[in-house]
N, C-alpha and C. Protein backbone atom coordinates (compact mmCIF):
# COMPACT_ATOMS: atom_id res chain seq x y z
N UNK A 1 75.71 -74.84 10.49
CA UNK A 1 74.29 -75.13 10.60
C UNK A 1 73.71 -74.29 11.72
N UNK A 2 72.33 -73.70 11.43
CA UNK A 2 72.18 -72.96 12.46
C UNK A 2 71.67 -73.16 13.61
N UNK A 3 70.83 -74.67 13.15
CA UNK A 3 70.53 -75.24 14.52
C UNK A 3 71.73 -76.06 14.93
N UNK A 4 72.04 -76.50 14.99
CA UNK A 4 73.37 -77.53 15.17
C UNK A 4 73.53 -77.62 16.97
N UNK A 5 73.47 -77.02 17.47
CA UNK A 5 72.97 -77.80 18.73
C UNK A 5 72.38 -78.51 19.15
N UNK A 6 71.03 -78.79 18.42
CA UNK A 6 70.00 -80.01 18.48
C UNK A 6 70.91 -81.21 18.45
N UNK A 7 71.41 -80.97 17.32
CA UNK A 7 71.88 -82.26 17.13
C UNK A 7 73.53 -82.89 18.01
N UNK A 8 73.71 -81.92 19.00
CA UNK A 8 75.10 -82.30 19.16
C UNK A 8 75.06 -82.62 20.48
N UNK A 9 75.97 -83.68 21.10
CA UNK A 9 75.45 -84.22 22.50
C UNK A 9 75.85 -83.67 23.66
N UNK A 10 76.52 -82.12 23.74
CA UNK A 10 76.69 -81.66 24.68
C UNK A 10 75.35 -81.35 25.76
N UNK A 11 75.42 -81.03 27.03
CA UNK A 11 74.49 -81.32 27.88
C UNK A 11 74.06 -79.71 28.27
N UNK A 12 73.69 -78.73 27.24
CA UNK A 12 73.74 -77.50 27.99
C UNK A 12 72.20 -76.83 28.47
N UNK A 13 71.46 -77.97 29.18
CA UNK A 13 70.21 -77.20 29.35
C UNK A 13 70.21 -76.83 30.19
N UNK A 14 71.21 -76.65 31.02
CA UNK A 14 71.72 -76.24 31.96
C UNK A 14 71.95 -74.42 31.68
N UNK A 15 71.40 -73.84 30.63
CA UNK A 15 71.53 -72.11 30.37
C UNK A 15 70.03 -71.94 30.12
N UNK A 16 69.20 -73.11 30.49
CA UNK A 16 67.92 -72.59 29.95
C UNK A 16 67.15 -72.41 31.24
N UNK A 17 66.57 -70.96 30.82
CA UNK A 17 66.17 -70.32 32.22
C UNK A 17 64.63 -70.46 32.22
N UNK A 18 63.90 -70.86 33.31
CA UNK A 18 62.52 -71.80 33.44
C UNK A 18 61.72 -70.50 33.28
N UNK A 19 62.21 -69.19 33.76
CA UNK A 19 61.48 -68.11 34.08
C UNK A 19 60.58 -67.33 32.65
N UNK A 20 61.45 -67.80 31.30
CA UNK A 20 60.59 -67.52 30.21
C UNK A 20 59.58 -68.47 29.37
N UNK A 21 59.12 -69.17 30.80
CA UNK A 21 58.21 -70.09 30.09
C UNK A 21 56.89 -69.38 30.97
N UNK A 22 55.29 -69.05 30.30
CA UNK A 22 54.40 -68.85 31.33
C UNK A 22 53.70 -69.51 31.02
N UNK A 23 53.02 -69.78 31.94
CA UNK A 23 51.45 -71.30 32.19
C UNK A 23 50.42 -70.33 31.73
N UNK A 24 49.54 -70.70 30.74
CA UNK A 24 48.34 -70.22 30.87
C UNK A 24 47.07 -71.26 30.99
N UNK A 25 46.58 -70.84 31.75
CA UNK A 25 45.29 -71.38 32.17
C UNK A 25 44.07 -71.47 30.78
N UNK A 26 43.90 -72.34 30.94
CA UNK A 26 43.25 -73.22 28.95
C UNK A 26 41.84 -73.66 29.76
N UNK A 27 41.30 -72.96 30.54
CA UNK A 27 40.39 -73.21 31.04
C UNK A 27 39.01 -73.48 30.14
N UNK A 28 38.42 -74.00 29.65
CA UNK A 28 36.86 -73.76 28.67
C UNK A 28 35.82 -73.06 29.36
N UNK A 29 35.50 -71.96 29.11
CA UNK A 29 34.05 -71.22 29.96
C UNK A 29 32.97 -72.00 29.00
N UNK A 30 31.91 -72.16 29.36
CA UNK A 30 30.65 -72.27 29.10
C UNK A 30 29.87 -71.68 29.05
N UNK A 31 29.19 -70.92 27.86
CA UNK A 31 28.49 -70.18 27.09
C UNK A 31 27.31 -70.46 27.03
N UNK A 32 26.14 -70.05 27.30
CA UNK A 32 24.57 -70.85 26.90
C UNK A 32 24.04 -69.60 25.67
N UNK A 33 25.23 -68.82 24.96
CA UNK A 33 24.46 -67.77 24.10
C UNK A 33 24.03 -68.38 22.95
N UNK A 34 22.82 -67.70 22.53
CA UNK A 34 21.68 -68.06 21.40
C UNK A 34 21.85 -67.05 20.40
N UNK A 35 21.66 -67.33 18.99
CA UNK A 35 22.01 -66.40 17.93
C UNK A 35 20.64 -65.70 18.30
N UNK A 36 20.32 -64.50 17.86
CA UNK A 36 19.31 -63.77 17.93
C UNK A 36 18.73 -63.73 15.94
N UNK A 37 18.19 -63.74 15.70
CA UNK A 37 17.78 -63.01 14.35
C UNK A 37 16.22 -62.51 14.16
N UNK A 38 16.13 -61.44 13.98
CA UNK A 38 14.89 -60.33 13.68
C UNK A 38 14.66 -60.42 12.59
N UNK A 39 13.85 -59.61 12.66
CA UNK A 39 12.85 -59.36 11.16
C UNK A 39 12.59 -57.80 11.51
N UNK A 40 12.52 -57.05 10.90
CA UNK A 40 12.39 -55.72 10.85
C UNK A 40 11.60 -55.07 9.79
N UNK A 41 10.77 -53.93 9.39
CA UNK A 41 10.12 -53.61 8.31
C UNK A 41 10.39 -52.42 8.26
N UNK A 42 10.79 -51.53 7.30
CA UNK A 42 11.11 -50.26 6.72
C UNK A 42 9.45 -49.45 6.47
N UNK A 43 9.03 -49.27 7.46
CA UNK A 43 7.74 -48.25 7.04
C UNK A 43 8.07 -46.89 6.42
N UNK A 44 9.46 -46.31 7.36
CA UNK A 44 9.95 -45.09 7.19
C UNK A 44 11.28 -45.06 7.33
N UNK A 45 11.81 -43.99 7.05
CA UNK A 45 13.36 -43.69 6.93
C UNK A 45 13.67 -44.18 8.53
N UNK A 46 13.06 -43.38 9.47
CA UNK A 46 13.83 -43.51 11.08
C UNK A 46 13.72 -44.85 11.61
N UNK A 47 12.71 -45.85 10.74
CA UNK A 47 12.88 -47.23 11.50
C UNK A 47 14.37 -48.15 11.08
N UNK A 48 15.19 -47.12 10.48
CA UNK A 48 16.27 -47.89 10.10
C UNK A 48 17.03 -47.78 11.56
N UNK A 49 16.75 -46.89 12.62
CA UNK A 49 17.40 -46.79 14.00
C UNK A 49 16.95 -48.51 14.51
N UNK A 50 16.25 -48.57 14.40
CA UNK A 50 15.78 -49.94 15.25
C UNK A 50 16.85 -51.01 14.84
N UNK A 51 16.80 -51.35 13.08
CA UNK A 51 17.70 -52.09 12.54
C UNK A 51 19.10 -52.16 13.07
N UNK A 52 19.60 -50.76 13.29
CA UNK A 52 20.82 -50.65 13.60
C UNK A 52 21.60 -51.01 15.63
N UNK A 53 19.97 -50.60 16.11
CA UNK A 53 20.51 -50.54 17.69
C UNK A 53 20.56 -52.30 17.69
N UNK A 54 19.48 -53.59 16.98
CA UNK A 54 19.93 -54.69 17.01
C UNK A 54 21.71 -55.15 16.01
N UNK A 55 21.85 -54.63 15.69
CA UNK A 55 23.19 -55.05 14.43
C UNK A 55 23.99 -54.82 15.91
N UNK A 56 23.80 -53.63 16.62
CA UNK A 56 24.91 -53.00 17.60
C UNK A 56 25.10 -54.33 18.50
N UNK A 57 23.74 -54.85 19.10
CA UNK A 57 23.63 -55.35 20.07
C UNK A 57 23.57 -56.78 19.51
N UNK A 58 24.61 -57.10 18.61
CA UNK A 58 25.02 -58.66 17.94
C UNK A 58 23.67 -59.49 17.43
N UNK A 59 22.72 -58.92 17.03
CA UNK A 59 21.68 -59.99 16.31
C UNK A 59 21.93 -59.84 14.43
N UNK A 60 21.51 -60.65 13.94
CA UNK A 60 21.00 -60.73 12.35
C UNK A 60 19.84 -60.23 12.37
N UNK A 61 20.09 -59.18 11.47
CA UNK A 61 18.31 -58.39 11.29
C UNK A 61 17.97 -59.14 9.77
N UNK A 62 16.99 -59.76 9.47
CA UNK A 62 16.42 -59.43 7.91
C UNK A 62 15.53 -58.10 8.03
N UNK A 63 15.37 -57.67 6.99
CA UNK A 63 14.94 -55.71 6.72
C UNK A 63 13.93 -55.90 5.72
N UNK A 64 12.85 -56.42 6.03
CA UNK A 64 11.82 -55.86 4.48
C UNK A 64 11.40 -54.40 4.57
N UNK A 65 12.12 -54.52 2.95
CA UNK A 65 12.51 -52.63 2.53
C UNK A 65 11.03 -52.11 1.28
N UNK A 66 10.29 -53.42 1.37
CA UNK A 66 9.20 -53.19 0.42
C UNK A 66 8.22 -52.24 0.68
N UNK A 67 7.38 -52.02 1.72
CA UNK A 67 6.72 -50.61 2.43
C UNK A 67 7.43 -49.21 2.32
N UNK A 68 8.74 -48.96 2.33
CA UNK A 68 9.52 -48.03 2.12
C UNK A 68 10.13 -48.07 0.46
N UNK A 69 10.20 -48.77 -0.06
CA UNK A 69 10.67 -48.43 -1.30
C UNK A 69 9.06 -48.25 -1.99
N UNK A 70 7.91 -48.96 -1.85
CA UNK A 70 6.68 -48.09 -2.73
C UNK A 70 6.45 -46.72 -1.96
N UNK A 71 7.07 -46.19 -0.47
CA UNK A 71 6.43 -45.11 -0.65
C UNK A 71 7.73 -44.00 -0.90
N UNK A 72 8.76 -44.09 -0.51
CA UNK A 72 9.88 -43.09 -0.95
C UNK A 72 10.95 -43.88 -1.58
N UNK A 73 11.31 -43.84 -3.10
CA UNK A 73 12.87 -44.48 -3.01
C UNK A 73 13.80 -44.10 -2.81
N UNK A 74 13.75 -42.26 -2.47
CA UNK A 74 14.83 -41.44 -1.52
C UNK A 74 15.59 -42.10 -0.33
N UNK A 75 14.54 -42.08 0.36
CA UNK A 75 14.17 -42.58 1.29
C UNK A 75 14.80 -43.67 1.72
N UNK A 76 14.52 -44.83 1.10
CA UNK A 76 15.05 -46.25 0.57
C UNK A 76 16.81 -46.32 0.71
N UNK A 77 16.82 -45.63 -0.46
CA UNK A 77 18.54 -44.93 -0.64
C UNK A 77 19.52 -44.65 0.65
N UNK A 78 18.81 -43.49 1.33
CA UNK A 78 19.41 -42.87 2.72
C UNK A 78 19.51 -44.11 3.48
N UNK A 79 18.36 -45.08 3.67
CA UNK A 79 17.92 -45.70 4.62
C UNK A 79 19.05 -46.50 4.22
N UNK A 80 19.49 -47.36 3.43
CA UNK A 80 20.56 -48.27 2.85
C UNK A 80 22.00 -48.34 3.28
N UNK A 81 21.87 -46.75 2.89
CA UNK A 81 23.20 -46.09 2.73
C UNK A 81 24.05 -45.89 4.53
N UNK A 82 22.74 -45.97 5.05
CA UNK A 82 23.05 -45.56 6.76
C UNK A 82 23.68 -47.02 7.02
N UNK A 83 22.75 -47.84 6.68
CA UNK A 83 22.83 -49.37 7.35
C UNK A 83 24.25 -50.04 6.90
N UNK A 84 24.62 -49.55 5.06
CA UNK A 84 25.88 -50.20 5.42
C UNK A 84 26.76 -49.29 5.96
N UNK A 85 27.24 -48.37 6.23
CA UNK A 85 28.14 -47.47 7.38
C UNK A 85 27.46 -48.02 8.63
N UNK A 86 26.31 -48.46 9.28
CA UNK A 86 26.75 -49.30 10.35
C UNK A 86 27.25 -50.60 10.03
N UNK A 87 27.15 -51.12 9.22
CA UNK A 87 27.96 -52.52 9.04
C UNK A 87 29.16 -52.38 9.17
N UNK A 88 29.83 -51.76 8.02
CA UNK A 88 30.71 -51.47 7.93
C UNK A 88 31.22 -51.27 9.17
N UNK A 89 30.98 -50.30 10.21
CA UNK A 89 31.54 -49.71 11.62
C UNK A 89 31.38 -51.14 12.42
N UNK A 90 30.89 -52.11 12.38
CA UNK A 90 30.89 -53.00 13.47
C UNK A 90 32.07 -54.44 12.69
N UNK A 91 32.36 -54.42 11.70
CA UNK A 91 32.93 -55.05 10.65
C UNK A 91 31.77 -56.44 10.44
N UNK A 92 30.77 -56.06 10.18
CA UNK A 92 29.50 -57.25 9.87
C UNK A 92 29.28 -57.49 7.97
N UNK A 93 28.59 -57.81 7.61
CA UNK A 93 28.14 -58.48 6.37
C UNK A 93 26.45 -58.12 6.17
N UNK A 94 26.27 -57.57 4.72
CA UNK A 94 25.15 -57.20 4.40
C UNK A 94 24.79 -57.27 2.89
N UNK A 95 23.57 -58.07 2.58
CA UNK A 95 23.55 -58.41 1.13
C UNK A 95 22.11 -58.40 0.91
N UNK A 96 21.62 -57.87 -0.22
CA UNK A 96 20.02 -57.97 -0.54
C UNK A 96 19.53 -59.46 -0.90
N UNK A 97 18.11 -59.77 -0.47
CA UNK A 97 18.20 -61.29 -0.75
C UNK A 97 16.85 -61.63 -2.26
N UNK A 98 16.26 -60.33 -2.05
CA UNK A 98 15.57 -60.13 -3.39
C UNK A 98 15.19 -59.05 -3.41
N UNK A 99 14.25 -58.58 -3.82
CA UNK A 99 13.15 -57.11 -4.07
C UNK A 99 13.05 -56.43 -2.95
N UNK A 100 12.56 -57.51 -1.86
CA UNK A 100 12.00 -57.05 -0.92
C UNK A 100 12.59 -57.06 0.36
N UNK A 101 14.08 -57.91 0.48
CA UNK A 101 14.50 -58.25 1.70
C UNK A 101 16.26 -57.74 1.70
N UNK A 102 16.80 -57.35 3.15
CA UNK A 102 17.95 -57.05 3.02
C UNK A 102 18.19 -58.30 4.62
N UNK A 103 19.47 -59.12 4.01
CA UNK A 103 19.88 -59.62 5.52
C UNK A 103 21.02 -58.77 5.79
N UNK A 104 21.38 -58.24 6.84
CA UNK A 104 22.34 -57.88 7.58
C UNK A 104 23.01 -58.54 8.75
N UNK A 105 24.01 -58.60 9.39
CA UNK A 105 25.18 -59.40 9.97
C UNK A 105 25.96 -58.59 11.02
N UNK A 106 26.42 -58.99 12.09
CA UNK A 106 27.02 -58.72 12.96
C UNK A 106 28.49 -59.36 13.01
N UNK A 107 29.86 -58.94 12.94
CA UNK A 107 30.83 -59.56 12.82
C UNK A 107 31.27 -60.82 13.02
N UNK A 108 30.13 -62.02 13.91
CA UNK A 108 30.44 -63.25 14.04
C UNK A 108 30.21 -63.65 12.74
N UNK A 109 29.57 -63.09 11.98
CA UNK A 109 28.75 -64.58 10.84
C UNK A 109 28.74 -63.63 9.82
N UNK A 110 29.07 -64.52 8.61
CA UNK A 110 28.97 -64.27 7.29
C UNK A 110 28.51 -64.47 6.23
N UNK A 111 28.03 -63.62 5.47
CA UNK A 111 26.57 -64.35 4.73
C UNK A 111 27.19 -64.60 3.28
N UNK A 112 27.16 -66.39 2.97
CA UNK A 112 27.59 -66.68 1.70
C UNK A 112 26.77 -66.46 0.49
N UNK A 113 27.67 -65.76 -0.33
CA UNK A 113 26.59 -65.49 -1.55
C UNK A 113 26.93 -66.58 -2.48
N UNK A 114 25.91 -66.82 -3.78
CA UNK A 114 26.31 -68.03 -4.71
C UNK A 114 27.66 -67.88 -4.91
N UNK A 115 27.97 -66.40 -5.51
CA UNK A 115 29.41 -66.72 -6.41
C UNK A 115 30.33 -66.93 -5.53
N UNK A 116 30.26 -66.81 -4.14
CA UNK A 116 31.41 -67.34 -3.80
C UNK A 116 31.30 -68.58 -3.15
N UNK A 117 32.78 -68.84 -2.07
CA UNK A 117 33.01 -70.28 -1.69
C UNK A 117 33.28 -69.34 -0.09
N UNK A 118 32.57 -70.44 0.78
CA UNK A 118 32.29 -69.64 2.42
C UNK A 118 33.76 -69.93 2.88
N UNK A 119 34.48 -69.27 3.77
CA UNK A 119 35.40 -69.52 4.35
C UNK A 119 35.22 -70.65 5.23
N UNK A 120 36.31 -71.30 5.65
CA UNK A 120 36.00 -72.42 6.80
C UNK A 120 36.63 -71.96 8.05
């Protein structure tokens, strides 16, 4: 048996050396941080910088992409295409919520869609 010492009544704790045990300090810090979440509007391709310096700096942006998709859907495209390569780079979550809206995510939080089931 391979444990078979457990069970046997010799007295050998006498080889057990105290030195590979370490204490860690389980201290609780106290946090007063607040989720942040924005709202942002796509007038033009470069306001997707704004979107991205908040994603950097841990907020939830929602993105209305409706001003930019009636005037370029190039535009639209690039602008998209940037935002998820920053998602992606921060490991966050990003999903369209209709026509007009994109939520985006910062690696704490994850945005449940119908078809699935949210992690716990």
């Amino acid at each position: 048996m391979a444990l078979g010492f457990l069970n046997s009544d010799n007295d050998q704790t006498d080889n057990i050396i105290d030195d590979d045990f370490v204490e860690l300090d389980a201290e609780m810090t106290e946090t007063d941080q607040k989720v942040i979440i924005r709202a942002e509007t796509l007038q033009e391709f470069n306001d997707v910088e704004n979107v991205q310096e908040h994603l950097r700096n841990n907020h939830i942006v929602w993105v209305n992409i409706q001003p930019l998709k009636n005037k370029d859907m190039a535009d639209l495209k690039r602008a998209v295409k940037r935002l998820k390569k920053t998602v992606k780079s921060i490991e966050g979550d990003m999903a369209g919520v209709d026509e007009e809206w994109i939520v985006t995510c910062p690696e704490y939080a994850q945005i449940a869609r119908s078809s699935e089931k949210v992690e716990q």
